[in-house]
Protein backbone atom coordinates (compact mmCIF):
# COMPACT_ATOMS: atom_id res chain seq x y z
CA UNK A 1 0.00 0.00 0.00
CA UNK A 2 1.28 3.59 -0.77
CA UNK A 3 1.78 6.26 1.34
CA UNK A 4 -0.91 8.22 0.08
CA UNK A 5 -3.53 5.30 0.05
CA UNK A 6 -2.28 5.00 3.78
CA UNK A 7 -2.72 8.66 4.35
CA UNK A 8 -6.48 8.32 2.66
CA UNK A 9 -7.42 5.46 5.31
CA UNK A 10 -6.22 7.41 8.68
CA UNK A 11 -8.02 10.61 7.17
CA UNK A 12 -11.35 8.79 6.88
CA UNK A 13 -10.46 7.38 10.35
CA UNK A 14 -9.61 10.84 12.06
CA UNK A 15 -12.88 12.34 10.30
CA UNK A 16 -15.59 9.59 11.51
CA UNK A 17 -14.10 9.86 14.92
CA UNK A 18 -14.57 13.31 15.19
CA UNK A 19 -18.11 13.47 13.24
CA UNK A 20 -18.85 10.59 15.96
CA UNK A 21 -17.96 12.89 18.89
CA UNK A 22 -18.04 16.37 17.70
CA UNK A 23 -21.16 16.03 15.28
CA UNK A 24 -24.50 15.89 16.88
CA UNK A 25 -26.52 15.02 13.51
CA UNK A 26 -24.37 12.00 13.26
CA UNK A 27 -23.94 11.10 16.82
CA UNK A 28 -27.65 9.83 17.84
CA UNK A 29 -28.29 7.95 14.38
CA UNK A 30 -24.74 5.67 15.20
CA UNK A 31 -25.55 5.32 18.72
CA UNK A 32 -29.26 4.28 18.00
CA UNK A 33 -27.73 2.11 15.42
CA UNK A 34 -25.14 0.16 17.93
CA UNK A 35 -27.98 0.17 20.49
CA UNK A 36 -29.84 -1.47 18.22
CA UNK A 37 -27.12 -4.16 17.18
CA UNK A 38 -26.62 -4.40 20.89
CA UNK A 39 -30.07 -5.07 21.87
CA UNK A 40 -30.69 -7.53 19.14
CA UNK A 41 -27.41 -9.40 20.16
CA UNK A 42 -29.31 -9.66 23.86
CA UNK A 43 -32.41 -10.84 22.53
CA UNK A 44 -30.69 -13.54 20.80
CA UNK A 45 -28.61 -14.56 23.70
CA UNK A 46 -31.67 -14.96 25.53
CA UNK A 47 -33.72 -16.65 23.53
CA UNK A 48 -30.72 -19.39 22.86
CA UNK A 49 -30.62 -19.74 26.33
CA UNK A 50 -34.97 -19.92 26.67
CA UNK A 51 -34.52 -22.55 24.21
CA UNK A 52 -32.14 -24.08 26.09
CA UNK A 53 -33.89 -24.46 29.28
CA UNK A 54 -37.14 -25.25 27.37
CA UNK A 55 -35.28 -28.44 26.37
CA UNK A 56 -33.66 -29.64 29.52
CA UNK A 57 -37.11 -28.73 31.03
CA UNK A 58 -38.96 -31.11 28.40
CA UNK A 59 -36.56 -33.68 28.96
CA UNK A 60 -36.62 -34.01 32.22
CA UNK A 61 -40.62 -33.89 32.34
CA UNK A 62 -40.46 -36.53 30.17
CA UNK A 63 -37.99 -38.41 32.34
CA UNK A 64 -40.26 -37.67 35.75
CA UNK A 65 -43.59 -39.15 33.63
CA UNK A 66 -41.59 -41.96 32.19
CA UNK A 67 -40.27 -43.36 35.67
CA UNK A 68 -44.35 -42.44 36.50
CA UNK A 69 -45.30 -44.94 33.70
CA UNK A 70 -42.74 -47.44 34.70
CA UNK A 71 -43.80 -47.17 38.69
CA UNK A 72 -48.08 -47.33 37.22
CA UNK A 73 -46.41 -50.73 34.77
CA UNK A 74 -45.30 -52.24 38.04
CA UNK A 75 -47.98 -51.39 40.10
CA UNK A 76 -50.63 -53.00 37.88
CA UNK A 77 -48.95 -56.16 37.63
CA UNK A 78 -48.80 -56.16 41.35
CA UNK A 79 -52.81 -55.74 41.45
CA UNK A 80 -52.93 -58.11 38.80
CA UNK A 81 -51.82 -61.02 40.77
CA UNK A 82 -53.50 -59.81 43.82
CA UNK A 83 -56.65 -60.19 42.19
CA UNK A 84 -55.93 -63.31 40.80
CA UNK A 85 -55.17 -64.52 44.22
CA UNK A 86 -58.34 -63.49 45.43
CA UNK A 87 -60.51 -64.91 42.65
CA UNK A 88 -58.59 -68.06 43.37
CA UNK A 89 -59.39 -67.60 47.07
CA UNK A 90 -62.86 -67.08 46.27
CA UNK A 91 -63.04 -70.27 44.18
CA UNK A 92 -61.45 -72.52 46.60
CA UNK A 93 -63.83 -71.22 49.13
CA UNK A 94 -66.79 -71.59 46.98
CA UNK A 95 -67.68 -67.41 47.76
CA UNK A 96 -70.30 -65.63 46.70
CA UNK A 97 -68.22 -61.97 47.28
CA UNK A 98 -68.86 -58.76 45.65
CA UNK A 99 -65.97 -57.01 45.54
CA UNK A 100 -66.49 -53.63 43.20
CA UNK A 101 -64.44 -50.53 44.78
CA UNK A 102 -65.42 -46.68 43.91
CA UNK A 103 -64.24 -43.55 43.57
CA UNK A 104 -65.14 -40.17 42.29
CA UNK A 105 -63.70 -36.85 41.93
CA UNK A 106 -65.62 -34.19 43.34
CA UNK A 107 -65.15 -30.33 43.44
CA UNK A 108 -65.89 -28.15 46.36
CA UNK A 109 -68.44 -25.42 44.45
CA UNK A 110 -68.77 -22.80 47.93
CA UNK A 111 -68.84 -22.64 51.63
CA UNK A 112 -72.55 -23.24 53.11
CA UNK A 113 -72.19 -20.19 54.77
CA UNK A 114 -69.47 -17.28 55.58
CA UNK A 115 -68.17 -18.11 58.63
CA UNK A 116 -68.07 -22.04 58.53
CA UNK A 117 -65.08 -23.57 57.41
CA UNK A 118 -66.08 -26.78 57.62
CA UNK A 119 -69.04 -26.87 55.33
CA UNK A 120 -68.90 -27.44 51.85
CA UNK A 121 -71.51 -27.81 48.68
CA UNK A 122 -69.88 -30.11 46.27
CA UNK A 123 -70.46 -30.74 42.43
CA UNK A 124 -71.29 -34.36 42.62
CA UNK A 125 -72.42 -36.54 39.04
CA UNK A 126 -75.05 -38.92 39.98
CA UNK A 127 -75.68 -37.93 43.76
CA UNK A 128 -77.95 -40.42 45.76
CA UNK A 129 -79.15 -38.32 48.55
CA UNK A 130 -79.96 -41.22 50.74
CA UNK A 131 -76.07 -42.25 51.47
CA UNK A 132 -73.33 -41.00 53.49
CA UNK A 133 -69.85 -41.06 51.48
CA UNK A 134 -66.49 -40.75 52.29
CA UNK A 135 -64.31 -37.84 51.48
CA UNK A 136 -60.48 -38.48 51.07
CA UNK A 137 -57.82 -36.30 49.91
CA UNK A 138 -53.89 -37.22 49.15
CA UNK A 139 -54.86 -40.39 50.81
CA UNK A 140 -55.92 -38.80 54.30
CA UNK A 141 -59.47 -39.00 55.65
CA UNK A 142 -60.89 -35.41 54.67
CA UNK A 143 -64.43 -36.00 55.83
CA UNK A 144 -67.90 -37.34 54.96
CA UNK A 145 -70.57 -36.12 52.19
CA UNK A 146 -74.20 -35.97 53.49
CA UNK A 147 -77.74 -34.95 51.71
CA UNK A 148 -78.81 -31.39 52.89
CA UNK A 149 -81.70 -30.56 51.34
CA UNK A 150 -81.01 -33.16 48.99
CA UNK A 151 -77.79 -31.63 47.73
CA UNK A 152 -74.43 -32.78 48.70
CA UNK A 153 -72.94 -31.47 51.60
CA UNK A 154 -69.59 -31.69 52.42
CA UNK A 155 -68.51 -32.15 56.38
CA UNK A 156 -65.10 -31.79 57.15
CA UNK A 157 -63.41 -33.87 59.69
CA UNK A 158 -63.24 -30.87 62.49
CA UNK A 159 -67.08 -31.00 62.37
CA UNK A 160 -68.57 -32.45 65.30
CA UNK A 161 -71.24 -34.39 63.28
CA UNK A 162 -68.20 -35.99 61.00
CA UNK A 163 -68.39 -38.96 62.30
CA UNK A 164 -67.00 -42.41 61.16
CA UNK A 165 -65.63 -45.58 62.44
CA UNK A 166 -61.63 -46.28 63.21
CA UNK A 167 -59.26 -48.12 64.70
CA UNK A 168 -55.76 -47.40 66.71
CA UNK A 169 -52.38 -48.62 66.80
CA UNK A 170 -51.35 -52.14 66.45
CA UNK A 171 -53.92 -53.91 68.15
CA UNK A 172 -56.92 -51.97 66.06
CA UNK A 173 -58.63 -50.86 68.70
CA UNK A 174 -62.23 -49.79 67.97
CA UNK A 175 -63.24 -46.38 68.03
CA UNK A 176 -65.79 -43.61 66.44
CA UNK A 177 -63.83 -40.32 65.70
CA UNK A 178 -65.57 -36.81 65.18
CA UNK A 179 -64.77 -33.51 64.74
CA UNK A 180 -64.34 -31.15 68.25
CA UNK A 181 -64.28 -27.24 65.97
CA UNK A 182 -60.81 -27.51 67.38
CA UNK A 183 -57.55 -28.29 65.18
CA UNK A 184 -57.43 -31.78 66.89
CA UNK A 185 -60.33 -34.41 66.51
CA UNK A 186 -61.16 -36.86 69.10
CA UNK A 187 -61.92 -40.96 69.40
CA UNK A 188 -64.24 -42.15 71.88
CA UNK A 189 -66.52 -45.50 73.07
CA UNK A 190 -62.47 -47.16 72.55
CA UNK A 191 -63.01 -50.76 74.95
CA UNK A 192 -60.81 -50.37 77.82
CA UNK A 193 -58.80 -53.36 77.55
CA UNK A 194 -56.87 -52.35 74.38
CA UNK A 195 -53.53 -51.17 75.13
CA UNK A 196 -53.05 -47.79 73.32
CA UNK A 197 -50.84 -45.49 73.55
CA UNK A 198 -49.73 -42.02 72.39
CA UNK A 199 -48.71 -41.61 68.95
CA UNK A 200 -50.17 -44.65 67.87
CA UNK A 201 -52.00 -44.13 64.34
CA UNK A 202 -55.36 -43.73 63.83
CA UNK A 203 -56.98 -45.31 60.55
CA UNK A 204 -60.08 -45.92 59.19
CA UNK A 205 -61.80 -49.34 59.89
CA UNK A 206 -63.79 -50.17 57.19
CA UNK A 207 -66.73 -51.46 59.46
CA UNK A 208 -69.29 -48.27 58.14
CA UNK A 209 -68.77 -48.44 54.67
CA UNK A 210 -68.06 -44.81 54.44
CA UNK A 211 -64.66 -45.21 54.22
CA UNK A 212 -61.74 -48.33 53.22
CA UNK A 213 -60.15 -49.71 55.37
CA UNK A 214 -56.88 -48.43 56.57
CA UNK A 215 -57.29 -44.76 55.00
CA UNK A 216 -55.09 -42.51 57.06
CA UNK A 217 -56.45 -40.18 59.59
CA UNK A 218 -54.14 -39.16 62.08
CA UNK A 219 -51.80 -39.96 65.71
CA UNK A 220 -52.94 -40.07 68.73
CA UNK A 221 -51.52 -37.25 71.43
CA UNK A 222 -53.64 -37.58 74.84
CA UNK A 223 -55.70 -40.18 76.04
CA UNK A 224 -58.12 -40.04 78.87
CA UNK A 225 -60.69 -42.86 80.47
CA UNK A 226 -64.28 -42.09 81.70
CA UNK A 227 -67.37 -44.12 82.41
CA UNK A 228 -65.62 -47.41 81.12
CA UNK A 229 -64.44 -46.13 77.95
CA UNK A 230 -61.04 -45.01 76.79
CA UNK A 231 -61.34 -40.74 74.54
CA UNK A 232 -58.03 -40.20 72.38
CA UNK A 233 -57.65 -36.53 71.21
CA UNK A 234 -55.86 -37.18 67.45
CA UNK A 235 -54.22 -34.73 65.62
CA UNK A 236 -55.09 -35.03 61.74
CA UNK A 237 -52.97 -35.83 58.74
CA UNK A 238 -55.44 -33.62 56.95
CA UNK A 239 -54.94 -29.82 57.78
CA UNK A 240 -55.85 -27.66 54.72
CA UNK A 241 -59.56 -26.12 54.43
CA UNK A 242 -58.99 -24.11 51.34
CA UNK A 243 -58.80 -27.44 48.48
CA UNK A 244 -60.99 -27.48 46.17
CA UNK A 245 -60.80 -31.06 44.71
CA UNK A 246 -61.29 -34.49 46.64
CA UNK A 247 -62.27 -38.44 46.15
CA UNK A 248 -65.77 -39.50 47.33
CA UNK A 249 -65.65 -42.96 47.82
CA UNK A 250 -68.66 -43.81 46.09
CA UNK A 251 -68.90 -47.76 47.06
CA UNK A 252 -66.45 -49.31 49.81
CA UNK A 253 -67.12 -53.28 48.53
């Protein structure tokens, strides 16, 4: 390259470096232009990375739901042969049982009235005002669905007139549990002769066909004895009053 090509280049250099600085017509139009560049250069970088995380999201869903499948696979199998082991007990036995579980999912449409926690109108298909079902939720006894003016009426299990039948610790004792309008529920007309103790579990027995048996409900923390029989105040594995979706156990057997 010459000397005056050279000379050319470090003009044009000198003179856009001072326009840049020293010439306000040019100076927003180059800066809105490099802004520009700049901002679409962010905008890429994050959407790469969006992208990015949108992927290892995906995959790992799809990694959580296929274990899911996998655990369901097993689990079916397992009920499977359990019910082939029962018709086969059935048939050596010569029984006559009718064994047909079920469940619904219900929604809680409104309190009954302001003020009430523990009252609940549900959306119910096919309700049969002339039965008392069971309400469950994550497994835990929630509480028990009666007819009030033949529409379904949720009672949760801190309402006195929740009742239902139980039994405690290891040796099942027999019980009835209510609600007390307290945070802890109670167990009474428990037999004195069973040998309970505190933070034993209390589950449900089966025996009303409200519930299955063995639902969870809750652990025992005082006991007391009057007039022959033995009261346990339990404190609930249910706790939430604000859900809006449960299981009504529809038919027990």
């Amino acid at each position: 390259m010459n000397k005056g090509l050279l000379g050319f280049f470090v003009l044009v250099v000198l003179l856009f470096w001072a326009m840049t600085n020293y010439t306000s017509i040019l100076h927003k139009p180059i800066n809105g232009f490099f802004n520009s560049v700049k901002n679409s250069y962010m905008q890429t970088l994050a959407n790469i990375q969006e992208s990015i995380d949108e992927h290892f999201f995906q995959a790992e869903t799809i990694q959580t739901l296929s274990d899911r499948i996998q655990k369901c696979k097993k689990e079916r199998l397992v009920m499977h042969q359990l019910q082939e082991e029962l018709h086969n007990i059935k048939k050596l036995h010569d029984a006559n049982l009718s064994i047909d579980p079920r469940v619904q999912l219900v929604r809680a449409v409104s309190y009954e009235k302001f003020g009430n926690l523990n009252h609940l109108w549900m959306d119910v298909a096919d309700y049969n005002a002339s039965k008392i079902y069971g309400l469950v939720y994550n497994q835990n006894v929630a509480g028990i669905i009666i007819a009030k003016e033949n529409m379904p009426l949720a009672l949760l299990l801190r309402d006195p007139k929740c009742s239902y039948a139980v039994s405690i610790g290891k040796e099942e004792a027999p019980g009835i549990a209510h609600g007390n309008n307290d945070k802890n529920i109670i167990v009474t007309f428990i037999p004195t002769w069973y040998n309970i103790e505190v933070g034993d579990e209390v589950r449900t027995s089966g025996l009303d066909n409200i519930f299955f048996k063995n639902l969870k409900v809750g652990r025992v923390v005082s006991l007391t004895t009057s007039q022959g029989y033995i009261k346990a105040v339990v404190k609930p594995y249910f706790t939430s009053m604000t859900n809006e979706y449960f299981y009504m156990i529809e038919k027990t057997k």
